[in-house]
N, C-alpha and C. Protein backbone atom coordinates (compact mmCIF):
# COMPACT_ATOMS: atom_id res chain seq x y z
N UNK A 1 133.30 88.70 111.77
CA UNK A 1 133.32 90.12 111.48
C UNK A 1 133.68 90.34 110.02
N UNK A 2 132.86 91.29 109.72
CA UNK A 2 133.76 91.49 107.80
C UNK A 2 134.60 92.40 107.89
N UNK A 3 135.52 92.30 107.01
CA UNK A 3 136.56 92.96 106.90
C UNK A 3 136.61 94.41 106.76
N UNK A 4 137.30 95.15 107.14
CA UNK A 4 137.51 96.86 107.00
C UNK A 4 136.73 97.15 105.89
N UNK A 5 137.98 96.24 105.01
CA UNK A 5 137.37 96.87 103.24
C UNK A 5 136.23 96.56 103.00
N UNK A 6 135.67 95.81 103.59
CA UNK A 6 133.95 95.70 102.77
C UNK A 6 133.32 96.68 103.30
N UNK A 7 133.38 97.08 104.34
CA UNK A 7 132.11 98.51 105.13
C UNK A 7 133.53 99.48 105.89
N UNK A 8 133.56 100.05 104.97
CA UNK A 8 134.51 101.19 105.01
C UNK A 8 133.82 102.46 105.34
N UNK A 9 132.39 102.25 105.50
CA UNK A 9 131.77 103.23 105.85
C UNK A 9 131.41 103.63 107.67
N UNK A 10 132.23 101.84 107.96
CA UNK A 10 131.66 101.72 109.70
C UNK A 10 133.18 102.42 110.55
N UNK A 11 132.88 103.12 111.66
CA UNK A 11 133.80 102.89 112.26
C UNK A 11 134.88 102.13 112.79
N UNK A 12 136.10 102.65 113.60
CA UNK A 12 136.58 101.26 113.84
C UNK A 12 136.14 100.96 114.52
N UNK A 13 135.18 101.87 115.73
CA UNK A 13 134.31 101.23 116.83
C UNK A 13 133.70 100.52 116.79
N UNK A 14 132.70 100.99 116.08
CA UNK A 14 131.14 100.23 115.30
C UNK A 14 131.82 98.83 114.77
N UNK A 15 132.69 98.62 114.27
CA UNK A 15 133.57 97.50 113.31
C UNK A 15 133.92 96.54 114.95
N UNK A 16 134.09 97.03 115.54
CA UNK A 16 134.76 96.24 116.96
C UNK A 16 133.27 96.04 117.75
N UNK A 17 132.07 96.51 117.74
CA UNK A 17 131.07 96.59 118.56
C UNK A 17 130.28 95.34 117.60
N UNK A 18 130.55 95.60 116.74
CA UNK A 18 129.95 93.96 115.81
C UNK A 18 130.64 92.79 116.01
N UNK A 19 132.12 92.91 116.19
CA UNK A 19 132.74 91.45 115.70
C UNK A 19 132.87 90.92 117.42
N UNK A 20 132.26 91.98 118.56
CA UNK A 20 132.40 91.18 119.87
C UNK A 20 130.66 90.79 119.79
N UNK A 21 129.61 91.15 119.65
CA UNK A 21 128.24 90.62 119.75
C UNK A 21 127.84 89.14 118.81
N UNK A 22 127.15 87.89 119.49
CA UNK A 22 127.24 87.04 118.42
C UNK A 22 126.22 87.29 117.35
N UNK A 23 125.94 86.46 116.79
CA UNK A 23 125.45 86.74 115.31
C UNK A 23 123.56 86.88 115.67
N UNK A 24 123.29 87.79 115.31
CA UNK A 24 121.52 87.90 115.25
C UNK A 24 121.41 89.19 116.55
N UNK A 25 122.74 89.37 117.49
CA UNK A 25 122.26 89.83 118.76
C UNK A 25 121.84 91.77 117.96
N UNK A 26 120.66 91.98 119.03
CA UNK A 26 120.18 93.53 118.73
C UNK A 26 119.32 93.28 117.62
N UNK A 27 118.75 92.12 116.91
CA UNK A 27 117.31 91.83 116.37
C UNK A 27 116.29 91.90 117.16
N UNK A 28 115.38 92.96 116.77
CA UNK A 28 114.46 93.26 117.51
C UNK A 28 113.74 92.07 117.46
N UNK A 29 113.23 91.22 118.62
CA UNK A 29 112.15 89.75 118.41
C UNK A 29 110.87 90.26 117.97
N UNK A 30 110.95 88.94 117.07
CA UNK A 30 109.27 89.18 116.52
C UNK A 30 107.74 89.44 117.14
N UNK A 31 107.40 90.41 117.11
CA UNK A 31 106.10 90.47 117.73
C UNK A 31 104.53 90.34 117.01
N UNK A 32 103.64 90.19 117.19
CA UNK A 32 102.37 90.75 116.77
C UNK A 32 102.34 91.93 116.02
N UNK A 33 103.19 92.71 116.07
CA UNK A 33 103.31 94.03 115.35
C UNK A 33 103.73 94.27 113.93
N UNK A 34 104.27 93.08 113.25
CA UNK A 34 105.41 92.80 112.28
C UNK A 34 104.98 93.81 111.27
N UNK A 35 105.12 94.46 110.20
CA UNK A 35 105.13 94.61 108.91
C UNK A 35 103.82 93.57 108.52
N UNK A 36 102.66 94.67 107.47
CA UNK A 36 102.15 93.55 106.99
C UNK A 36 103.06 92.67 105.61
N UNK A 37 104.13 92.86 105.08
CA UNK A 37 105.31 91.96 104.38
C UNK A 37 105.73 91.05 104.85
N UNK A 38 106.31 91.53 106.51
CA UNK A 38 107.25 90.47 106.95
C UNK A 38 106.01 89.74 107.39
N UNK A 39 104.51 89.61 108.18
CA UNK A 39 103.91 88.92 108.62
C UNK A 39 103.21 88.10 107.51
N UNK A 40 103.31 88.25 106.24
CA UNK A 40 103.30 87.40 105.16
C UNK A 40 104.21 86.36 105.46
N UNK A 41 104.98 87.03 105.24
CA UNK A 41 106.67 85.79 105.24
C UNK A 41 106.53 85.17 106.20
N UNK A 42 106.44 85.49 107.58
CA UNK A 42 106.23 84.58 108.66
C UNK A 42 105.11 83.17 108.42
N UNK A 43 104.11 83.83 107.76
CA UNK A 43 102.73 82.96 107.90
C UNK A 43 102.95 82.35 106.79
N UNK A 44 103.62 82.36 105.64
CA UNK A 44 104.29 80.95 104.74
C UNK A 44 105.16 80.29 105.17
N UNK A 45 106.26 80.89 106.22
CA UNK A 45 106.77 79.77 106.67
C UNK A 45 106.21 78.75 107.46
N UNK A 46 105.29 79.56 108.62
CA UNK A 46 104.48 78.53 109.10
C UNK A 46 103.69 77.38 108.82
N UNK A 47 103.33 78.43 107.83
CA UNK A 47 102.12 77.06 106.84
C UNK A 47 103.24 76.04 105.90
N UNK A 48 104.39 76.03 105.43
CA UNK A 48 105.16 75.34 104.92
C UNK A 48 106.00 74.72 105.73
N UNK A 49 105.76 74.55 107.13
CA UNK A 49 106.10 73.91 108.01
C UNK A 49 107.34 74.26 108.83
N UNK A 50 108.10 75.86 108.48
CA UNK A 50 109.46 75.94 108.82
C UNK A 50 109.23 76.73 110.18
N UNK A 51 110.13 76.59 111.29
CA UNK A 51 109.97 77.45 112.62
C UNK A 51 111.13 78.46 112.35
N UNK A 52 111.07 79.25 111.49
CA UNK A 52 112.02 80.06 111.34
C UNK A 52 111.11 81.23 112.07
N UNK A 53 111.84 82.12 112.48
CA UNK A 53 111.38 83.21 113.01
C UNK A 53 111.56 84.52 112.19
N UNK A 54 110.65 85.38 111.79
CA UNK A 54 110.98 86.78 111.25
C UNK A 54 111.11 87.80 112.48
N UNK A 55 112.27 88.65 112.36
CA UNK A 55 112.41 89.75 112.90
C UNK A 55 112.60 90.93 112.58
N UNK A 56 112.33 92.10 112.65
CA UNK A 56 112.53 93.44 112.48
C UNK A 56 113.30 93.95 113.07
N UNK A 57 114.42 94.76 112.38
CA UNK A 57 115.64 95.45 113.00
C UNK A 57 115.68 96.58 112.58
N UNK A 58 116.22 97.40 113.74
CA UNK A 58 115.89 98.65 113.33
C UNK A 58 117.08 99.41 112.22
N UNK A 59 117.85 98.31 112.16
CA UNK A 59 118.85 99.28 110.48
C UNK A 59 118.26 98.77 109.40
N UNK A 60 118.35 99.34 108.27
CA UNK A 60 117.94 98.67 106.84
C UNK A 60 118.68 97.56 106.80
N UNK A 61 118.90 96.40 105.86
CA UNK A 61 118.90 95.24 105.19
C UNK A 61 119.08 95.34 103.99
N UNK A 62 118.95 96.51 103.53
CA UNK A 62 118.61 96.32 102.11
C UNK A 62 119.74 96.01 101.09
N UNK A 63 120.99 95.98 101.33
CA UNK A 63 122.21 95.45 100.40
C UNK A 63 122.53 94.15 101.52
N UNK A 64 123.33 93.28 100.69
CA UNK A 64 123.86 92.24 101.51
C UNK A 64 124.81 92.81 102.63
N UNK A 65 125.77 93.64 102.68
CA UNK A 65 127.04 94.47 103.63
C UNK A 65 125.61 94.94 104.84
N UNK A 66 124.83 96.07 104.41
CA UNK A 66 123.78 96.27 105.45
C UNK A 66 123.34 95.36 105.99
N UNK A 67 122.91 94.51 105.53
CA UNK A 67 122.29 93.11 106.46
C UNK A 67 123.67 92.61 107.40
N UNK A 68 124.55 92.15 106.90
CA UNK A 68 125.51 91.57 107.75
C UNK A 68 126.29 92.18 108.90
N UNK A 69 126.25 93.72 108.34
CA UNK A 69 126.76 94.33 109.89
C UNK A 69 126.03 94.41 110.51
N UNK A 70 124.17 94.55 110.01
CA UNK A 70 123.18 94.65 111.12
C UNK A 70 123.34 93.43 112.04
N UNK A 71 123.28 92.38 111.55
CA UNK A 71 122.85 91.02 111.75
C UNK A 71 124.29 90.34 112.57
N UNK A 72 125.40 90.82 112.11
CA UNK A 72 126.96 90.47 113.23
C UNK A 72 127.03 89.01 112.79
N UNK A 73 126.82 88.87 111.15
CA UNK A 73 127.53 87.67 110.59
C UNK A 73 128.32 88.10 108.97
N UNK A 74 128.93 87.48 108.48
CA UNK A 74 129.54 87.21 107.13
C UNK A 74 128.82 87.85 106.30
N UNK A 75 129.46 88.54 104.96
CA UNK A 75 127.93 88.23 104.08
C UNK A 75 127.63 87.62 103.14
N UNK A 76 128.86 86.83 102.99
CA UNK A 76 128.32 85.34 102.50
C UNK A 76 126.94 84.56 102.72
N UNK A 77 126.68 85.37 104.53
CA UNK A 77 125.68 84.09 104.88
C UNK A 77 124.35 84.42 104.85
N UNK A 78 124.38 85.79 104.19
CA UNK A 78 123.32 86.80 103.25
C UNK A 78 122.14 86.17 102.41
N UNK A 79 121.30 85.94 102.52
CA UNK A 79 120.69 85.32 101.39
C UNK A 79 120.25 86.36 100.18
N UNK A 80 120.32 86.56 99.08
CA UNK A 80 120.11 87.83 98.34
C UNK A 80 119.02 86.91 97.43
N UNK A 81 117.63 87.46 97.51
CA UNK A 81 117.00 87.09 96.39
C UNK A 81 116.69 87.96 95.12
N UNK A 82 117.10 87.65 94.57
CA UNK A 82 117.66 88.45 92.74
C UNK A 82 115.99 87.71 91.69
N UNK A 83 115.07 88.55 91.69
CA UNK A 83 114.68 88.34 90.50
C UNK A 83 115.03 88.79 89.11
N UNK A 84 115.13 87.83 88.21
CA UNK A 84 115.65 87.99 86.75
C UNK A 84 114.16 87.71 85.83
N UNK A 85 114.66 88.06 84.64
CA UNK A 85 113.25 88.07 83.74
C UNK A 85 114.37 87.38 82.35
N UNK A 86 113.23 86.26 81.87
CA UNK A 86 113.52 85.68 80.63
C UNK A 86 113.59 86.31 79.60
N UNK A 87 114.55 86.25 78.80
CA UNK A 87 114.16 87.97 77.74
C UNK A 87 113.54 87.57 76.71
N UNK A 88 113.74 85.85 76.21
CA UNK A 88 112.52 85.30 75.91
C UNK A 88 111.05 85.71 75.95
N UNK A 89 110.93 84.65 76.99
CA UNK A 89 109.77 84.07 77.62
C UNK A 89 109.03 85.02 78.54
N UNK A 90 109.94 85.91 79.14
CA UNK A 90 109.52 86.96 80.07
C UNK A 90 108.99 86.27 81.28
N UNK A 91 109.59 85.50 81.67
CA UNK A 91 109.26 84.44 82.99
C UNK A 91 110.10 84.98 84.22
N UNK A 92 109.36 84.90 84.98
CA UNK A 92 110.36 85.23 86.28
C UNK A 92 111.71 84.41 86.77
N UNK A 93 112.31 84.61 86.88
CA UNK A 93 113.49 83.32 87.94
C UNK A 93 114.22 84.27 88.77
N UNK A 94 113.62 83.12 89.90
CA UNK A 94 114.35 83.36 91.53
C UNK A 94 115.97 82.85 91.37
N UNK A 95 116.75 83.87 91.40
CA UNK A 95 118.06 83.56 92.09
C UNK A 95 118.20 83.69 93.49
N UNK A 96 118.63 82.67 93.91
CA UNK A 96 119.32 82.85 95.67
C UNK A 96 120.29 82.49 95.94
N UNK A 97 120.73 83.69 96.09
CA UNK A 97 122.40 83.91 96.10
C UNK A 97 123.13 83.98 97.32
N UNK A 98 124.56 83.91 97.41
CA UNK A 98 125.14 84.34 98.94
C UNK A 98 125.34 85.74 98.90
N UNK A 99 124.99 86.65 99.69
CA UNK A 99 125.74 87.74 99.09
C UNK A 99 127.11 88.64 98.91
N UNK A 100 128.29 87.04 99.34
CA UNK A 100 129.21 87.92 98.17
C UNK A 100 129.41 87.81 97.20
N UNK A 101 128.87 86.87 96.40
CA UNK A 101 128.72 86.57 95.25
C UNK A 101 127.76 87.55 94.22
N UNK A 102 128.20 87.54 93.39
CA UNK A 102 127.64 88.09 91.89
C UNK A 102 127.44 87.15 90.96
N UNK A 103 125.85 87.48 90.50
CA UNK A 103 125.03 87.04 89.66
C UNK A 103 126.15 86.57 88.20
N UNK A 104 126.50 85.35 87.82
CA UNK A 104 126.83 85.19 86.07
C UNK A 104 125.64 85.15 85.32
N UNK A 105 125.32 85.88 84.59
CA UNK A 105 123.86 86.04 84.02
C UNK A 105 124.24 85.05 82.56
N UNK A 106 125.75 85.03 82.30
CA UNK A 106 125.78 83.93 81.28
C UNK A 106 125.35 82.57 81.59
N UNK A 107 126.34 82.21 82.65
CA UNK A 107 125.88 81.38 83.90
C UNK A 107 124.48 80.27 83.72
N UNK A 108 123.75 81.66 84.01
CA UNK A 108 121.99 81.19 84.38
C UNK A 108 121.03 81.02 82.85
N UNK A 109 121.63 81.75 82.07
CA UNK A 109 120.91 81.66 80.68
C UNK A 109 121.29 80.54 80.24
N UNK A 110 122.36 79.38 80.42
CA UNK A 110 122.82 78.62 80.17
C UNK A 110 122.16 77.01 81.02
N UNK A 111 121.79 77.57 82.20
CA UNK A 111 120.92 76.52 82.96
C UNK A 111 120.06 76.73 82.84
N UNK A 112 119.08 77.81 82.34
CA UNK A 112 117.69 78.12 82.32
C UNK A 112 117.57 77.83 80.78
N UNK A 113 118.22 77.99 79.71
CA UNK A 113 118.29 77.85 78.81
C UNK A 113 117.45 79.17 77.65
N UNK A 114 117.82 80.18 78.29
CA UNK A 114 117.18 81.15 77.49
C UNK A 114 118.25 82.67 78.35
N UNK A 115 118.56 83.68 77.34
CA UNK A 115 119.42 84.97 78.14
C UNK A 115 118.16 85.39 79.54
N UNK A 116 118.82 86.24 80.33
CA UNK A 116 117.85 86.50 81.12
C UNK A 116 118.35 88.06 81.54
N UNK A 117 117.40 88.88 81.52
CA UNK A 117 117.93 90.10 82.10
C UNK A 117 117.38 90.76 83.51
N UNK A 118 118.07 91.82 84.00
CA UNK A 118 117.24 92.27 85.05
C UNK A 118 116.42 92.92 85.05
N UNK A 119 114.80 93.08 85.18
CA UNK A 119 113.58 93.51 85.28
C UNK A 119 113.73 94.81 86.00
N UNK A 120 112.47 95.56 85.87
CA UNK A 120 113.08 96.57 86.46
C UNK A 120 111.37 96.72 88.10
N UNK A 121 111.83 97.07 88.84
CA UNK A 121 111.46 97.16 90.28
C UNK A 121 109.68 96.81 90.02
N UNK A 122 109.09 97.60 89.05
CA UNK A 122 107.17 97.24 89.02
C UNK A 122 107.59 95.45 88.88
N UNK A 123 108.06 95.26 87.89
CA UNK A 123 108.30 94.07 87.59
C UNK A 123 108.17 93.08 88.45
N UNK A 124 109.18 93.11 89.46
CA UNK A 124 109.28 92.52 90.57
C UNK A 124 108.26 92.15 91.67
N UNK A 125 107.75 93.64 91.93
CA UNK A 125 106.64 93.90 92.75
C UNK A 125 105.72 92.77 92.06
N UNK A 126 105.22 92.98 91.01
CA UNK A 126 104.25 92.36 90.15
C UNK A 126 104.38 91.12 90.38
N UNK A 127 105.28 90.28 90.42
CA UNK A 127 105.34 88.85 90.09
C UNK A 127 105.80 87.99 91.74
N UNK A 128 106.17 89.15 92.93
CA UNK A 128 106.64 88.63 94.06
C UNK A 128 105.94 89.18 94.70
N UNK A 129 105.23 90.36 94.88
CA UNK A 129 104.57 91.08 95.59
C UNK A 129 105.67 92.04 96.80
N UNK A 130 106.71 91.73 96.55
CA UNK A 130 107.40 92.42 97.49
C UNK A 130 108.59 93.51 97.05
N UNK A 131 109.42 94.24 97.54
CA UNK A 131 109.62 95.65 96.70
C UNK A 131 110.94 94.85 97.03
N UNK A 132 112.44 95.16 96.30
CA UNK A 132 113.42 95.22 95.56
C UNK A 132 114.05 95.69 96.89
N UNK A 133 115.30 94.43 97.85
CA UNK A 133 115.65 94.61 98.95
C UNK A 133 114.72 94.31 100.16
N UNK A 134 113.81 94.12 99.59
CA UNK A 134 112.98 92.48 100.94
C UNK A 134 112.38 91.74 100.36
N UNK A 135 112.89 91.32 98.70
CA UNK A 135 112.39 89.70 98.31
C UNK A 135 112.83 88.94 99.33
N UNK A 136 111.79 87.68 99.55
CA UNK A 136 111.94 86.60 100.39
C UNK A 136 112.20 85.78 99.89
N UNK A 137 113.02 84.53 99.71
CA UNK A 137 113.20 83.19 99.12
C UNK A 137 111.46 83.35 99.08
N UNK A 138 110.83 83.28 99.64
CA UNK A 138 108.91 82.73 99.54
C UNK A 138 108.06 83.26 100.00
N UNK A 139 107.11 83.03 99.74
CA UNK A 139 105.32 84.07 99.69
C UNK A 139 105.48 84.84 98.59
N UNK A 140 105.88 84.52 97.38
CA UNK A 140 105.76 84.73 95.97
C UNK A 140 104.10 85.20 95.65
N UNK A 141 103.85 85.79 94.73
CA UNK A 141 102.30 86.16 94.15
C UNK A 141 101.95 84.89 93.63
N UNK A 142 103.10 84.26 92.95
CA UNK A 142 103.08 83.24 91.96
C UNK A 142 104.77 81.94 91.99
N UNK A 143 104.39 80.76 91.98
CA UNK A 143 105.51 79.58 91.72
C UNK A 143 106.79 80.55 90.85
N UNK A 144 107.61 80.44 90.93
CA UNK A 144 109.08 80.97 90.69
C UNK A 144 109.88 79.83 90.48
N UNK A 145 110.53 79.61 89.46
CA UNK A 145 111.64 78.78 89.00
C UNK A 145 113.00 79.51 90.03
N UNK A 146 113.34 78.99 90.91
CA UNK A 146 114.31 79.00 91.98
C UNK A 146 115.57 78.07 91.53
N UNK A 147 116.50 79.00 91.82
CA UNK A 147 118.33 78.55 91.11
C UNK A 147 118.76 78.67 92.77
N UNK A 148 119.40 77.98 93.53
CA UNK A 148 119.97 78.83 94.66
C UNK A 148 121.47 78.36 94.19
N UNK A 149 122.39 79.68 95.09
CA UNK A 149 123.70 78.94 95.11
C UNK A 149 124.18 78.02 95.88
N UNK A 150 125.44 77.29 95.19
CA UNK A 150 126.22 76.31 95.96
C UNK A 150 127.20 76.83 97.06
N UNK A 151 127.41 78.11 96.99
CA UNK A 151 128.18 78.71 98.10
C UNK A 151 127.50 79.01 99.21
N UNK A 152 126.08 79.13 99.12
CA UNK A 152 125.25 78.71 100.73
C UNK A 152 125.65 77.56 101.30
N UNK A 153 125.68 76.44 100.93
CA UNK A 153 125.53 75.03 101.38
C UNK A 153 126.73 75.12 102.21
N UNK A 154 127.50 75.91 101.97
CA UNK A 154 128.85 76.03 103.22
C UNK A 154 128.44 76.62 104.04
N UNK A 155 127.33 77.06 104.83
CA UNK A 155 127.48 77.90 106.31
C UNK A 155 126.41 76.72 106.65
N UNK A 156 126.23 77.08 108.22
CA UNK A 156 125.65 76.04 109.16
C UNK A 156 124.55 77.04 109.08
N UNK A 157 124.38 78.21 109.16
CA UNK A 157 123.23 78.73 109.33
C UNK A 157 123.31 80.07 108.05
N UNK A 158 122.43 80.62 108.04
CA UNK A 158 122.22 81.85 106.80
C UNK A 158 121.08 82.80 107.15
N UNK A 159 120.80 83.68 106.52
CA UNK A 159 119.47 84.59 106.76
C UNK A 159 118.99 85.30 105.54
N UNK A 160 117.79 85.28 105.52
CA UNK A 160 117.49 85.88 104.57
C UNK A 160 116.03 86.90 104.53
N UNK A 161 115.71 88.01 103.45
CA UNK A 161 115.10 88.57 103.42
C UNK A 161 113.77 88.36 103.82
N UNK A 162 112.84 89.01 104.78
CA UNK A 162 111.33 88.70 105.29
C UNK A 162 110.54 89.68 104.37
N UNK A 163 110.53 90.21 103.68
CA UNK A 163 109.35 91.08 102.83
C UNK A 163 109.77 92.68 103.41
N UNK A 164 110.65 93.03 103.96
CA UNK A 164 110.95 94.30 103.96
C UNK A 164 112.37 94.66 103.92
N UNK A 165 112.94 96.07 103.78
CA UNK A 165 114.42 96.03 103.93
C UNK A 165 114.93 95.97 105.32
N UNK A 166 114.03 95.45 106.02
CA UNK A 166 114.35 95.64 108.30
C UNK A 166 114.09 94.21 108.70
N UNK A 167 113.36 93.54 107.58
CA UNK A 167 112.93 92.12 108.15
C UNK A 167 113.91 91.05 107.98
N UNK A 168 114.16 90.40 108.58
CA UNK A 168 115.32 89.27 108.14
C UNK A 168 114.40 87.70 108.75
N UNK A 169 115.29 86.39 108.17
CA UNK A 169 114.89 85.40 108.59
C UNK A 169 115.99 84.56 108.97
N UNK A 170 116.65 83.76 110.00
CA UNK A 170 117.16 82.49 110.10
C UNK A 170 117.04 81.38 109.37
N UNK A 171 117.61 80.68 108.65
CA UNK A 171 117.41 79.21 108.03
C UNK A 171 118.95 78.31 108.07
N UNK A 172 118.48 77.41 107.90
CA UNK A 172 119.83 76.40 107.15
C UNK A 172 119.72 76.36 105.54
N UNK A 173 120.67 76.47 105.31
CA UNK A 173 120.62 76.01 103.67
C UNK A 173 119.78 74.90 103.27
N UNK A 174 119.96 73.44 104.28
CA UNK A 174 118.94 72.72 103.69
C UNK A 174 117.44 73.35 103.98
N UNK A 175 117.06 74.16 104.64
CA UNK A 175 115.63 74.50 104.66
C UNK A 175 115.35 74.91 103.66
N UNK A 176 116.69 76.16 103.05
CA UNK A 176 116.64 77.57 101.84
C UNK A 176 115.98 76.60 100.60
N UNK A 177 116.96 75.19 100.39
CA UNK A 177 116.27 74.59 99.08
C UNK A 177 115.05 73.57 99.16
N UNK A 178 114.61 73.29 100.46
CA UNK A 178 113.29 72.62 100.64
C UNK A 178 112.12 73.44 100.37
N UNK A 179 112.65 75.30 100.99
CA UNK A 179 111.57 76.09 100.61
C UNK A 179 111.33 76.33 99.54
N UNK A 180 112.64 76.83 98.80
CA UNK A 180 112.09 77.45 97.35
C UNK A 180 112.26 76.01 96.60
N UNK A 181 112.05 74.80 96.98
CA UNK A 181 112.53 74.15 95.44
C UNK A 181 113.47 74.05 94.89
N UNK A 182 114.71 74.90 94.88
CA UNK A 182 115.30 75.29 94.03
C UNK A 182 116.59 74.07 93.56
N UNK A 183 116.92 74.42 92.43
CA UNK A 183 117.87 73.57 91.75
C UNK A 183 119.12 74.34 92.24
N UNK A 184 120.19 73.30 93.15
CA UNK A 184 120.97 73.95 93.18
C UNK A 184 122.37 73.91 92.12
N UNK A 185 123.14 75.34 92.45
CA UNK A 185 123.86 75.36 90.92
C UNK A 185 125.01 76.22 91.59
N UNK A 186 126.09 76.33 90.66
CA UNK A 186 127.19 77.53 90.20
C UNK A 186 126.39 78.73 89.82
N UNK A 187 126.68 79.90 90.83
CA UNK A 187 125.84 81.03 90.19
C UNK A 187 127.14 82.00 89.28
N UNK A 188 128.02 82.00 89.65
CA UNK A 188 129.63 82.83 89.88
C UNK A 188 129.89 82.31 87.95
């Protein structure tokens, strides 16, 4: 259950009606019906070999705290995908983050080796195809230089964004960096 202070917006009921249900319960199961976003996301995982399942829930997702009370886990175990732009190069990079963590943008300019700033929402769309609060770790428009964090690798399981702010996915951390590639790092 998360704590009072993080969703100070939930009841104490609602706060007690989450921390007795286990984690995923009241995800609507995936049907034939999906989002054409989330049924993207589904059909790269498939084709990239992962049996993760996408589901649609009927609360938004769209901040890490929303996902986790929807979802009746941590939100650590959040997957937040953060596109950044090279201020250089103007290159995309996938951050995948936990979401209680916050982005060090010194951090990443320092492993990427160039400053990097945050793009603004066309941006995103443009280079992921998906809108700002249902990036997916994958089904990118285009290859993405992928950073994930080291504070995933601590949960047994995680979830992350399906191409909408309602869609979510199941993974393990080792799947998160088999999918995207990613180099893992200190994001903090």
């Amino acid at each position: 259950m998360l704590p009072w202070r993080v969703q100070p917006w939930l009841s104490w009921r609602r706060r007690e009606e989450i921390r007795k249900k286990p984690a995923g319960h009241g995800l609507v199961k995936m049907s034939e019906s999906l989002s054409s976003s989330a049924r993207k996301v589904q059909d790269t995982l498939q084709a990239l070999g992962f049996p993760c399942q996408v589901v649609e829930m009927p609360h938004s997702a769209r901040t890490a705290v929303e996902a986790a009370a929807s979802i009746g886990c941590s939100v650590g175990q959040i997957v937040k995908s953060l596109v950044f732009k090279g201020r250089r190069t103007g290159r995309p990079i996938l951050i995948v983050a936990s979401g209680a963590n916050r982005v060090n943008e010194r951090r990443i300019a320092e492993i990427i080796g160039e400053p990097v700033e945050k793009p603004d929402a066309d941006y995103v769309r443009e280079r992921t195809g998906f809108t700002i609060g249902g990036v997916p770790p994958v089904g990118h428009l285009e290859k993405l230089e992928s950073l994930v964090d080291e504070d995933l690798l601590g949960y047994q399981e995680i979830w992350a964004a399906a191409g909408t702010p309602h869609a979510v996915f199941r993974l393990t951390p080792a799947d998160l960096v088999r999918m995207t590639q990613g180099q893992v790092v200190c994001i903090r």
